[in-house]
Structures are given as C-alpha cells and as structure tokens.
C-alpha atoms as a PDB file:
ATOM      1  CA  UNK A   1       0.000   0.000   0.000  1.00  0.00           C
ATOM      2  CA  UNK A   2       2.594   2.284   1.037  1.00  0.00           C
ATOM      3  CA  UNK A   3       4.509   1.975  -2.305  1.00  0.00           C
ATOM      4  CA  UNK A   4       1.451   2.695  -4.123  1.00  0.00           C
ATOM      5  CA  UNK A   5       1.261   6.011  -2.401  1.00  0.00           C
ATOM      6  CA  UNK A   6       4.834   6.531  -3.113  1.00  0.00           C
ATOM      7  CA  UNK A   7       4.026   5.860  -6.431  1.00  0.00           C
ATOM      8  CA  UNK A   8       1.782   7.990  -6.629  1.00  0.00           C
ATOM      9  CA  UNK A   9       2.737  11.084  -4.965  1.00  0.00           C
ATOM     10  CA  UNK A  10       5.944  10.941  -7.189  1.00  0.00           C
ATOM     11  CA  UNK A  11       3.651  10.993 -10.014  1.00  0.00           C
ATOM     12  CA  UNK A  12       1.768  13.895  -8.638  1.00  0.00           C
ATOM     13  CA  UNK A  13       5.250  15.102  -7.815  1.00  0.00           C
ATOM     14  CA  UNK A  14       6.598  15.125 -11.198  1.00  0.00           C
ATOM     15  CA  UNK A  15       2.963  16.716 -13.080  1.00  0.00           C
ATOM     16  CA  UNK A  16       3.549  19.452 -10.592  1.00  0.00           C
ATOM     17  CA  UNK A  17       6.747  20.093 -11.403  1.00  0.00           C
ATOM     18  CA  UNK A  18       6.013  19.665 -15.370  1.00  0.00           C
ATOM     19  CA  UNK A  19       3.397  22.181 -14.600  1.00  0.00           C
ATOM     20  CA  UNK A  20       5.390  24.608 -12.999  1.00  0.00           C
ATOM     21  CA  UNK A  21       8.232  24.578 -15.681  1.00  0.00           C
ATOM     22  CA  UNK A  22       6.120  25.149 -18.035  1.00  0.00           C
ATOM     23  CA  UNK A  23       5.644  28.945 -17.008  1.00  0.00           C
ATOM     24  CA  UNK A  24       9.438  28.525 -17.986  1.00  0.00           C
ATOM     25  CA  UNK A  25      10.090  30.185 -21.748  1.00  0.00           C
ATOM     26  CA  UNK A  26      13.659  29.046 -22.639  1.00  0.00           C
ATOM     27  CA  UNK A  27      12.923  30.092 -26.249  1.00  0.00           C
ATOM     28  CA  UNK A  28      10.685  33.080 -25.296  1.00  0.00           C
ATOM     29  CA  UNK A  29       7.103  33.642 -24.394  1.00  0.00           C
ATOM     30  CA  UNK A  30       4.043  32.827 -27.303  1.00  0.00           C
ATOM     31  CA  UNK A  31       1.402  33.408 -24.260  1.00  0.00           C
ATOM     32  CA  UNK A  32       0.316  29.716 -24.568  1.00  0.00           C
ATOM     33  CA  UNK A  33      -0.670  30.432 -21.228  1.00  0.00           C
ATOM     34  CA  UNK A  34      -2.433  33.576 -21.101  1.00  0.00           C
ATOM     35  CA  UNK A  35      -6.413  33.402 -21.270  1.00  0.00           C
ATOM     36  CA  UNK A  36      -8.415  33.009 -24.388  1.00  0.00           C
ATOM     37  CA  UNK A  37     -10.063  36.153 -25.788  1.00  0.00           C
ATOM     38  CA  UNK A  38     -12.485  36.881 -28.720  1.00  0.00           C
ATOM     39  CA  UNK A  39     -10.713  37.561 -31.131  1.00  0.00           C
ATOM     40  CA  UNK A  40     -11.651  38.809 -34.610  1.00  0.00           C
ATOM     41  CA  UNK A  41     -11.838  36.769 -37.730  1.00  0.00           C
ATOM     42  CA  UNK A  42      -8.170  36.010 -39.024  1.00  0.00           C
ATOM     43  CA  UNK A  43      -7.698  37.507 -42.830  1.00  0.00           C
ATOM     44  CA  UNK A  44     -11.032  39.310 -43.411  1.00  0.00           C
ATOM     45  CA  UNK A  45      -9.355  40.322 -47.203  1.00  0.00           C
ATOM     46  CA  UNK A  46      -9.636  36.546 -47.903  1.00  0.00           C
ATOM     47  CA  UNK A  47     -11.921  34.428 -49.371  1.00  0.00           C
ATOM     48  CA  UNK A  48     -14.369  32.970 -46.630  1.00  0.00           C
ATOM     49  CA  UNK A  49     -13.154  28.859 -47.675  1.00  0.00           C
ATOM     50  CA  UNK A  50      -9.325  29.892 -47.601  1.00  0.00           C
ATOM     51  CA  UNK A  51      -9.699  31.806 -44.128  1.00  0.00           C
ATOM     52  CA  UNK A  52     -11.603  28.641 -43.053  1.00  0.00           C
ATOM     53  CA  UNK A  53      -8.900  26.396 -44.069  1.00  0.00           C
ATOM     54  CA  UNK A  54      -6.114  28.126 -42.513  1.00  0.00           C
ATOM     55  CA  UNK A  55      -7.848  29.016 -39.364  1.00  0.00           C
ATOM     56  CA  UNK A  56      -8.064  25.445 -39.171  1.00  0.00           C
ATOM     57  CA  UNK A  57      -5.135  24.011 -40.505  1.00  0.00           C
ATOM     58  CA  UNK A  58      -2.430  26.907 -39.310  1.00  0.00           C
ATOM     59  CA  UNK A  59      -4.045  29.200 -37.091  1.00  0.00           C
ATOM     60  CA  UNK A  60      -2.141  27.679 -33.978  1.00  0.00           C
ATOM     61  CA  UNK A  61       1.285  28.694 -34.891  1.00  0.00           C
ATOM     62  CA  UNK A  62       1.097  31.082 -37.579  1.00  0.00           C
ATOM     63  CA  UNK A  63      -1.317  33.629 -35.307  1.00  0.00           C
ATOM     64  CA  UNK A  64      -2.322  35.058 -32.533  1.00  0.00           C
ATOM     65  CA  UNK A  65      -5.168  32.396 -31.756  1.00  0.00           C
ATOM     66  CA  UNK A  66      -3.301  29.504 -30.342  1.00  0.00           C
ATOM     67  CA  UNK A  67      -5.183  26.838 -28.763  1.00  0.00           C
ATOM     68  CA  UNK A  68      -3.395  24.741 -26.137  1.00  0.00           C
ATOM     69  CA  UNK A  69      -4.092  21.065 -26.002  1.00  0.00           C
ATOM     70  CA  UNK A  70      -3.734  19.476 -22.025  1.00  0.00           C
ATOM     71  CA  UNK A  71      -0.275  18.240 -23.115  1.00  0.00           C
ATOM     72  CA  UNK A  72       1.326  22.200 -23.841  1.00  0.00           C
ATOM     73  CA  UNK A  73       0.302  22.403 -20.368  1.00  0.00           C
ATOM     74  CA  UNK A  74       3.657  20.853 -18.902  1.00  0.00           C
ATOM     75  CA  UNK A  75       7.195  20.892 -19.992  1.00  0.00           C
ATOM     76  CA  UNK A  76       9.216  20.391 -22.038  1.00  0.00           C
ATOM     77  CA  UNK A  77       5.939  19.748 -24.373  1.00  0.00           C
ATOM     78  CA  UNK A  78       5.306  23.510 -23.857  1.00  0.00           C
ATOM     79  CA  UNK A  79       8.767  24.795 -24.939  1.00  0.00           C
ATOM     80  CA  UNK A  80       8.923  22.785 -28.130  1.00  0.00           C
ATOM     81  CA  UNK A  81       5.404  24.157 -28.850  1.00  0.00           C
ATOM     82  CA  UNK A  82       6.549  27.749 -27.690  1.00  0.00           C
ATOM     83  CA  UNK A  83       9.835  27.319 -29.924  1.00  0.00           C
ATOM     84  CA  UNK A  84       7.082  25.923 -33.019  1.00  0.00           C
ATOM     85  CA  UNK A  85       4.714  28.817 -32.531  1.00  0.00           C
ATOM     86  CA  UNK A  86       7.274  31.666 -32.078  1.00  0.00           C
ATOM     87  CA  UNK A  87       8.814  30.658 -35.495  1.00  0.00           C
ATOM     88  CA  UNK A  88       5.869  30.359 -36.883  1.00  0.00           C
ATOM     89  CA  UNK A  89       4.524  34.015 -36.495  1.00  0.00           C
ATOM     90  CA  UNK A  90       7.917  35.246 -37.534  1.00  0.00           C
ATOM     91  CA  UNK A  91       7.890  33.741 -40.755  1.00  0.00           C
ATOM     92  CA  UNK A  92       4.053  34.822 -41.361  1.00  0.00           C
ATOM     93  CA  UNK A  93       1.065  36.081 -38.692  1.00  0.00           C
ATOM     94  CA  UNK A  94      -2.396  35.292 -39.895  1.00  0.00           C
ATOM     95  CA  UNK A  95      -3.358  37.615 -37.347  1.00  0.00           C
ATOM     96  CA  UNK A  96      -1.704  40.661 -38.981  1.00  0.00           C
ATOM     97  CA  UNK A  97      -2.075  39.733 -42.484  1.00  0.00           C
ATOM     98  CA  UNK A  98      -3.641  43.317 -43.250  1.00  0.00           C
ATOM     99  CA  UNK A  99      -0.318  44.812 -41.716  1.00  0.00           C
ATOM    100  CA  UNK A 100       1.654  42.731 -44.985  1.00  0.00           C
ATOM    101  CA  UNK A 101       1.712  45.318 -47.741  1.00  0.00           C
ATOM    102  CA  UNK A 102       0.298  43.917 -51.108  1.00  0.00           C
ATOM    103  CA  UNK A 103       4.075  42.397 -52.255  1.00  0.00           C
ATOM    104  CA  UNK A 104       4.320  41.211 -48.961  1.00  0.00           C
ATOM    105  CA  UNK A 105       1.001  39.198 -49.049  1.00  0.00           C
ATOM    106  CA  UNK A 106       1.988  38.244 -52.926  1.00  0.00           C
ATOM    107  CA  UNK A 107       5.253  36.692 -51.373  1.00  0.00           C
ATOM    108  CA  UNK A 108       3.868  34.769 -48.550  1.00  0.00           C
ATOM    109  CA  UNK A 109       1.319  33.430 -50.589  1.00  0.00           C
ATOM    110  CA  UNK A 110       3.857  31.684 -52.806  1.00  0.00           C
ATOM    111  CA  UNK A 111       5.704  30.327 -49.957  1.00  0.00           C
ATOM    112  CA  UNK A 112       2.513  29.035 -48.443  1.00  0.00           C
ATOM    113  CA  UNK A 113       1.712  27.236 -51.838  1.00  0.00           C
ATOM    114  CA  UNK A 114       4.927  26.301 -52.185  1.00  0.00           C
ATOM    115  CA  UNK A 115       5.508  24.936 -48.479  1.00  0.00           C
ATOM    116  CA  UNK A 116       2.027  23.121 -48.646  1.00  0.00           C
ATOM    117  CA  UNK A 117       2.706  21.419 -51.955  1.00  0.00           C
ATOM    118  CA  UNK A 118       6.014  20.097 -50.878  1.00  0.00           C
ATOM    119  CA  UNK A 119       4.189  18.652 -47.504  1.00  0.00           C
ATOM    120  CA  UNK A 120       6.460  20.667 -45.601  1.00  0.00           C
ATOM    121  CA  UNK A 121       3.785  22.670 -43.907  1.00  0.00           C
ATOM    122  CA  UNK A 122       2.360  22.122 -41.694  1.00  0.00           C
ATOM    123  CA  UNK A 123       5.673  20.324 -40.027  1.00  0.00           C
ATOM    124  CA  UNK A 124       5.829  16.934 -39.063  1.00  0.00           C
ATOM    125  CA  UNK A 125       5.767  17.614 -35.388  1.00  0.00           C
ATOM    126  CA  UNK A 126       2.287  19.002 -35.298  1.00  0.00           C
ATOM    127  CA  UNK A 127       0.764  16.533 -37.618  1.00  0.00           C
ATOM    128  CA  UNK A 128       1.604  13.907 -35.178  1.00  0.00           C
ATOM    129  CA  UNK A 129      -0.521  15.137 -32.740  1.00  0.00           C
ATOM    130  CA  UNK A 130      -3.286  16.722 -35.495  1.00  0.00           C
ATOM    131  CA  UNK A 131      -3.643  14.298 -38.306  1.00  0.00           C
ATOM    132  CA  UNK A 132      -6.773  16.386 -39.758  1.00  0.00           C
ATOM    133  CA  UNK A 133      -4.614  19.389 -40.108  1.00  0.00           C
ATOM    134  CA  UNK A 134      -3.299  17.977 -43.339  1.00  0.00           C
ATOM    135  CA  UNK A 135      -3.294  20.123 -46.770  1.00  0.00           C
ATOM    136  CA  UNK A 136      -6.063  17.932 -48.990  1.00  0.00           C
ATOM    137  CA  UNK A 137      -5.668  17.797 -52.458  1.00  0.00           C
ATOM    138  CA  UNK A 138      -8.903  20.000 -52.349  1.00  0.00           C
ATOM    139  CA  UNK A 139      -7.639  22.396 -50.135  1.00  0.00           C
ATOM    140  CA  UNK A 140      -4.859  22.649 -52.156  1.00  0.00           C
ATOM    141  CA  UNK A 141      -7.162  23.528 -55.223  1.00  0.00           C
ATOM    142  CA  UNK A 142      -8.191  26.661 -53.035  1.00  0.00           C
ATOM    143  CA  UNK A 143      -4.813  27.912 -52.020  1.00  0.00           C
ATOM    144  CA  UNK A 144      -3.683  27.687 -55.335  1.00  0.00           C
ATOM    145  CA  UNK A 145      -7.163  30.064 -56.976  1.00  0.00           C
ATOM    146  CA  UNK A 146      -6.401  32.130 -54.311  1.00  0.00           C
ATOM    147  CA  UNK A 147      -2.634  32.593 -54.442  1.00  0.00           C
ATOM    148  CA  UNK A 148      -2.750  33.106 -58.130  1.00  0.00           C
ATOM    149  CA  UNK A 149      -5.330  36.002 -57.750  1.00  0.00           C
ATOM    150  CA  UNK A 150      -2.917  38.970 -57.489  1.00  0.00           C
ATOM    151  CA  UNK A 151      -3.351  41.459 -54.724  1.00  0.00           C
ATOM    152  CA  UNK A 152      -2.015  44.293 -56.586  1.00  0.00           C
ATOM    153  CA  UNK A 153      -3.033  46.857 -58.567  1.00  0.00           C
ATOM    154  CA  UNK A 154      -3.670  46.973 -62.290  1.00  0.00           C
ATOM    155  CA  UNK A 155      -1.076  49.511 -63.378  1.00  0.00           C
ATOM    156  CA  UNK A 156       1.749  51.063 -62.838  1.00  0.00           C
ATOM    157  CA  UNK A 157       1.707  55.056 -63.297  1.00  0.00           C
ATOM    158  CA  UNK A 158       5.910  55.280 -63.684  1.00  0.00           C
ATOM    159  CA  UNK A 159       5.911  52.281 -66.093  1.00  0.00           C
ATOM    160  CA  UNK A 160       5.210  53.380 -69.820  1.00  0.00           C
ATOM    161  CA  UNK A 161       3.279  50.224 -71.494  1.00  0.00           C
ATOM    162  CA  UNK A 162       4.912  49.956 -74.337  1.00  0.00           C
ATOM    163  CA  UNK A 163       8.607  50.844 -73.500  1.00  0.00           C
ATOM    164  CA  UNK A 164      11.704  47.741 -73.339  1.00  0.00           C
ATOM    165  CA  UNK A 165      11.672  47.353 -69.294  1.00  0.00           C
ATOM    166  CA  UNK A 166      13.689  49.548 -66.881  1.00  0.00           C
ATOM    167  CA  UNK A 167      16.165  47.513 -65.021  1.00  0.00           C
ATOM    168  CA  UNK A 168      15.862  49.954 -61.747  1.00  0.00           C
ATOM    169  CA  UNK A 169      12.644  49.337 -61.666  1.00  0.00           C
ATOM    170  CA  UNK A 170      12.675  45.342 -62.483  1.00  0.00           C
ATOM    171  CA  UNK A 171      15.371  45.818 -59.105  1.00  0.00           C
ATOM    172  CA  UNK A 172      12.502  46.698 -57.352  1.00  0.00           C
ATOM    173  CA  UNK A 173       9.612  44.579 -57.768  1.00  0.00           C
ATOM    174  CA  UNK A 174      12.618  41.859 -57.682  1.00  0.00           C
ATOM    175  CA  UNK A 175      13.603  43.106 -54.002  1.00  0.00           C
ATOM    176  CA  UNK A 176       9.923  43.419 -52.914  1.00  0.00           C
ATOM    177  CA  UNK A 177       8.279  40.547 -54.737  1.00  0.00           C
ATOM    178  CA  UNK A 178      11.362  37.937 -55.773  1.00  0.00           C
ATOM    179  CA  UNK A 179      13.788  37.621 -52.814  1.00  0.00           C
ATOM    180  CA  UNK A 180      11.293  35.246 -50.365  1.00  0.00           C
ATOM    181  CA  UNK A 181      12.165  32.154 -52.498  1.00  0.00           C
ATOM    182  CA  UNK A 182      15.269  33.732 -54.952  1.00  0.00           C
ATOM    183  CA  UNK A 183      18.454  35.751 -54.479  1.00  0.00           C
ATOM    184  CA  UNK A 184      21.074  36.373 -57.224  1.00  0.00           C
ATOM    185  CA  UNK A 185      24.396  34.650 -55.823  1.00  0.00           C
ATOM    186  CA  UNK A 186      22.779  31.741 -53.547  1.00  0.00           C
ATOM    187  CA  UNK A 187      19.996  29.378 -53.929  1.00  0.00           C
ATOM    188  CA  UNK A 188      16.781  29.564 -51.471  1.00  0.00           C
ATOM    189  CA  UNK A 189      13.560  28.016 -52.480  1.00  0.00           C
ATOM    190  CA  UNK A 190      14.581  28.827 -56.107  1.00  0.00           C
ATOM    191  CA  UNK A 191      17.667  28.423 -57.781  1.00  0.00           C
ATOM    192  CA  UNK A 192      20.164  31.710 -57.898  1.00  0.00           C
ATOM    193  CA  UNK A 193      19.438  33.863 -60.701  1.00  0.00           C
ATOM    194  CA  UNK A 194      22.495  35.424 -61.089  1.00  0.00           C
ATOM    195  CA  UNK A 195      23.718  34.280 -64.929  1.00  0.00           C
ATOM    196  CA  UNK A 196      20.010  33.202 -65.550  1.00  0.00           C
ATOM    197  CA  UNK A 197      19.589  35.336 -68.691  1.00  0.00           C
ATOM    198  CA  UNK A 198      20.963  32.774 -71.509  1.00  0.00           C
ATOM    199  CA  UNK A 199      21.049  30.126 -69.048  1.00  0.00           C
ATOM    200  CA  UNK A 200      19.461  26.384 -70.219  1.00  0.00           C
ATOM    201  CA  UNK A 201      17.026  25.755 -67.302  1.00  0.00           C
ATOM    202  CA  UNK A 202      17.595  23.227 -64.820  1.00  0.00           C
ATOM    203  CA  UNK A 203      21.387  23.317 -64.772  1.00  0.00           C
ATOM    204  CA  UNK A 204      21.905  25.339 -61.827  1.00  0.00           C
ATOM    205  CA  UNK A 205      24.298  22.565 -60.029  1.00  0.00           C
ATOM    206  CA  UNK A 206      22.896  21.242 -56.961  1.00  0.00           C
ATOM    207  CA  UNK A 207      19.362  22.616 -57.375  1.00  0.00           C
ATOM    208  CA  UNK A 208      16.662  20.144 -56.519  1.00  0.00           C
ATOM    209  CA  UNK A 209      14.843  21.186 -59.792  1.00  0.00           C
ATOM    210  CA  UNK A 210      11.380  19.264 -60.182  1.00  0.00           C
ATOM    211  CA  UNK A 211      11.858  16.476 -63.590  1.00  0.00           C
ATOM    212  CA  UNK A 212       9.723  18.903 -65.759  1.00  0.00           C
ATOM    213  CA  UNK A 213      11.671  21.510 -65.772  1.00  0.00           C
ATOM    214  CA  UNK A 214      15.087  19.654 -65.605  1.00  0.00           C
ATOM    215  CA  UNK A 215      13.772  18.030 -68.799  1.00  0.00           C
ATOM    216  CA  UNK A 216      12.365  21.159 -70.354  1.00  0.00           C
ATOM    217  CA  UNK A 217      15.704  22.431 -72.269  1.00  0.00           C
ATOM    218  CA  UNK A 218      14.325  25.967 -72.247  1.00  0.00           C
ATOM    219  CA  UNK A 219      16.779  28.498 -72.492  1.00  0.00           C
ATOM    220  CA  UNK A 220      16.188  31.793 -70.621  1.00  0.00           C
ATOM    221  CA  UNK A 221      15.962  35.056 -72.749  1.00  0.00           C
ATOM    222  CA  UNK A 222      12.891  37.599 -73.419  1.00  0.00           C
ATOM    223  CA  UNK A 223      10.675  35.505 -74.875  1.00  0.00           C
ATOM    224  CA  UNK A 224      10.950  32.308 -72.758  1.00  0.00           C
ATOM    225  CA  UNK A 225      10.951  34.258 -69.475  1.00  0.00           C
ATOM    226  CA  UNK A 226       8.081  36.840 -70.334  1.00  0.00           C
ATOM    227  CA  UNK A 227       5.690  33.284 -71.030  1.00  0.00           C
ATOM    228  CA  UNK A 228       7.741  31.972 -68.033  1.00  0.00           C
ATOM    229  CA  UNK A 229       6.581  35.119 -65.511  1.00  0.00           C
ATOM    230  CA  UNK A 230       3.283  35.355 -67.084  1.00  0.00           C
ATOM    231  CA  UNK A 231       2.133  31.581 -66.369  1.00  0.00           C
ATOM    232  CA  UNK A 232       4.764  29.229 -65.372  1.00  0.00           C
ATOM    233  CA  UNK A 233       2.331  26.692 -65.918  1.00  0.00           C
ATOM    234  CA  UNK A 234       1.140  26.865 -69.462  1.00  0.00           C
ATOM    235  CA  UNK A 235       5.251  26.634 -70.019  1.00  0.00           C
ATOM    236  CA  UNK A 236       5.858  24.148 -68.465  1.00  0.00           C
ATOM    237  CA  UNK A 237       2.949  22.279 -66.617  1.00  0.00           C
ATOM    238  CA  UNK A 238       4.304  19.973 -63.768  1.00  0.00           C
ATOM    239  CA  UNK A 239       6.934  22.511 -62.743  1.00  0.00           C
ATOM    240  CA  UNK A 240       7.090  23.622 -58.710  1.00  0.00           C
ATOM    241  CA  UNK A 241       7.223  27.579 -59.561  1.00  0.00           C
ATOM    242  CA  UNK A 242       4.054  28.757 -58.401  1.00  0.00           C
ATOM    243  CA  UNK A 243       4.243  32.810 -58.747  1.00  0.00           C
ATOM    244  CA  UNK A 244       4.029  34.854 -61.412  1.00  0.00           C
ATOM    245  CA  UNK A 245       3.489  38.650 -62.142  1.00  0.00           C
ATOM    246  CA  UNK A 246       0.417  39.536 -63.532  1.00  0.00           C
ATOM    247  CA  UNK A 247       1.389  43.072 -64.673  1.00  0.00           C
ATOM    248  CA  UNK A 248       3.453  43.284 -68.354  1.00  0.00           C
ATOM    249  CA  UNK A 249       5.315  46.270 -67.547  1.00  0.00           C
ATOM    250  CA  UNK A 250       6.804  44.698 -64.176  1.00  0.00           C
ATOM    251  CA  UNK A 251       7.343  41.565 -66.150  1.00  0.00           C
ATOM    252  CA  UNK A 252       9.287  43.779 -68.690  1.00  0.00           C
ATOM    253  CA  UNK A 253      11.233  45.691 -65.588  1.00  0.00           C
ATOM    254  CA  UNK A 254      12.362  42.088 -64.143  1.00  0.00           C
ATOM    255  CA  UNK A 255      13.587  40.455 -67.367  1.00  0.00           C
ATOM    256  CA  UNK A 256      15.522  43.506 -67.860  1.00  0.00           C
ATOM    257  CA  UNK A 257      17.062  43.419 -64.691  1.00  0.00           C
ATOM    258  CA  UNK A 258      17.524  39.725 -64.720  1.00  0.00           C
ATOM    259  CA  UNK A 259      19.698  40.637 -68.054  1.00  0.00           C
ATOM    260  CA  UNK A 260      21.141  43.480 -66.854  1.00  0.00           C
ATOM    261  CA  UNK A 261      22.818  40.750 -63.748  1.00  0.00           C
ATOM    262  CA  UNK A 262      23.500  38.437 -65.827  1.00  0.00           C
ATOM    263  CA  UNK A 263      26.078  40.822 -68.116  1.00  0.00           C
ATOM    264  CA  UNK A 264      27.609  42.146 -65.257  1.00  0.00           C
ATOM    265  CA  UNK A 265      26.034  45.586 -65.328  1.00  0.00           C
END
C-alpha cells in the first residue's frame, strides 16, 4: 500500500513540477498560457473557404489564436510548442495579415503554396498530434485560386506600357516581390538567378529542380521568361514555380534586370 502512495505522490510530484516549468520560456514567451479572448476573424481580405482552411489548418502557430491542447500544459511539451509557434509568427502572422503590404502578401502566398505542396507545412511535429490538419488535395485547389489572384493593382503610373523594361525598376519589384524564395548569388527556395539570362534551365548545379523543368531544355531570354513570368504553368505544366506577375510592364522591368545581372552591369 505504502509503495502505491509513493508511487503515486511521485507521479503527482513530477505533473507538478512539469506544470510549474512550463511557465518557464527558454525560447521566449508565445502566451500559450495567457487566457483566451475573442478575437476577430483572421484575414477578413480573404476568401471565406481559404480563411476557413487556414484558421483550421495553421491558425495555432502562424497567429495570434493559439489553442493549447492538455499536453502544452507541462514541460518540455510547452517549450517545443513555444519554440514551433514563435517561429511560426515570424515567418508569417495570420493575425496581422492586413499589416503585410500587397508584395508582402503576394510573397507569402507563394511560400505558403509552395511549403504546402512540398508537404512541408504544416511540419511533421504538429501533424503527429493533429492528423486532420493535413493540406487535402482539395484544399490545395483553393490555395492555389487564391494565391494566383494577385493582390495588386492593375497599373503602374511610372511604367510606360509599351517601353523595353527599366532595369531599376525590375530591381525593385525583384527586391519586394522575388527575394522570399530567390536571391542572385545563392539558392533559397529557387535556384540563384544570377547568370540566368541565356542560361538552359535546370542546370543550376545542386538545385533540386522538379523532372519537368530539368527536362524542359528551355533556355532563358525575353521571350521564354516573359511566357515563363506570365504563367509558369502553361510553359511548363508539372513545374514547382508557383508565382508569377500579372502586370506586363513589371514583367518587362524584371527580365531587364535579370539581363542586366546576368552581363555584369
């Protein structure tokens, strides 16, 4: 009898220790803890069926509404969960998605199509514990209409609609709408672009390019990237590039600059 009491009271030892520790935020605080409020609907710019999904499906660690299942309750569940969630809502906050200006929104939209078609989001670690937070092949059908829908406006009153591209300019919506997935001299989610302008594609070396377009043979110059920019897609279906820029003069500005980079200039 008496070592079922010890038993237990070390058990009861132990939760309350687990407990207490969790108050502990060795990677910082994601208020885990701190009560529930009302809060208002995430994303009210979005389609009602893609808020739903991602309140759903990513609502706990990219936003502000977090809900806390018993076991984030005690350590060290809570600090891998306060790690999760913290890096989360760094990389993108449902909860201020109005805050994103309209490249910013653009660019996270990619990534999130991009991240979700890959089955990297949502992680491993949370699907463990949430196996009906996984992307669907018909959710994915509604990310995708929605992150193709641009969020930016029709024109652009510096741009002149029928002039060759301004590479300053092409620098720009690069820098504001590019540089989440590509940079010039090192490869992110894209390959480096640096040299791309009368490049074959899929020879970067060391790129994980997906088999269509390793097998496309398309070699990069106005033509091939203006279809390319306009609808990846109807170029080369199968392909993982899922932006594009809807506007022809920024389209112009970026191949220019991608030239203008790629002689050295």
């Amino acid at each position: 009898m008496r070592s079922i009491r010890a038993i237990i009271g070390g058990c009861t030892a132990i939760a309350t220790l687990m407990f207490l520790l969790a108050f502990i935020h060795p990677f910082g605080n994601a208020g885990i803890h701190a009560q529930q409020v009302n809060h208002q609907p995430l994303m009210s710019s979005a389609p009602p069926e893609v808020r739903d999904l991602l309140s759903a499906k990513c609502a706990d660690c990219h936003s502000m509404q977090t809900r806390t299942p018993v076991y984030g309750r005690f350590a060290p569940a809570s600090w891998l969960m306060e790690r999760d969630i913290i890096q989360a809502r760094n990389a993108m906050n449902l909860s201020r998605w109005e805050q994103y200006t309209p490249e910013e929104q653009e660019t996270l939209k990619t990534k999130m199509l991009l991240e979700t078609r890959a089955h990297k989001m949502p992680p491993p670690q949370y699907l463990a514990m949430h196996w009906d937070a996984q992307i669907t092949s018909t959710d994915l059908v509604k990310l995708t209409s929605w992150a193709r829908t641009s969020a930016l406006s029709d024109s652009n009153p510096t741009a002149d609609p029928a002039g060759e591209g301004d590479a300053a300019r092409g620098k720009t919506v690069f820098e504001k709408r590019c540089t989440g997935c590509h940079a010039m001299e090192q490869d992110r989610e894209g390959p480096r672009l640096h040299g791309v302008f009368g490049r074959t594609s899929g020879t970067v070396a060391r790129f994980d390019y997906s088999p269509a377009l390793k097998n496309a043979h398309i070699v990069w110059n106005e033509k091939t990237l203006e279809r390319w920019l306009t609808d990846p897609d109807s170029l080369v279906p199968g392909n993982n590039m899922e932006f594009h820029v809807a506007k022809p003069e920024e389209r112009r500005d970026v191949i220019r600059y991608l030239q203008a980079e790629s002689m050295g200039k």
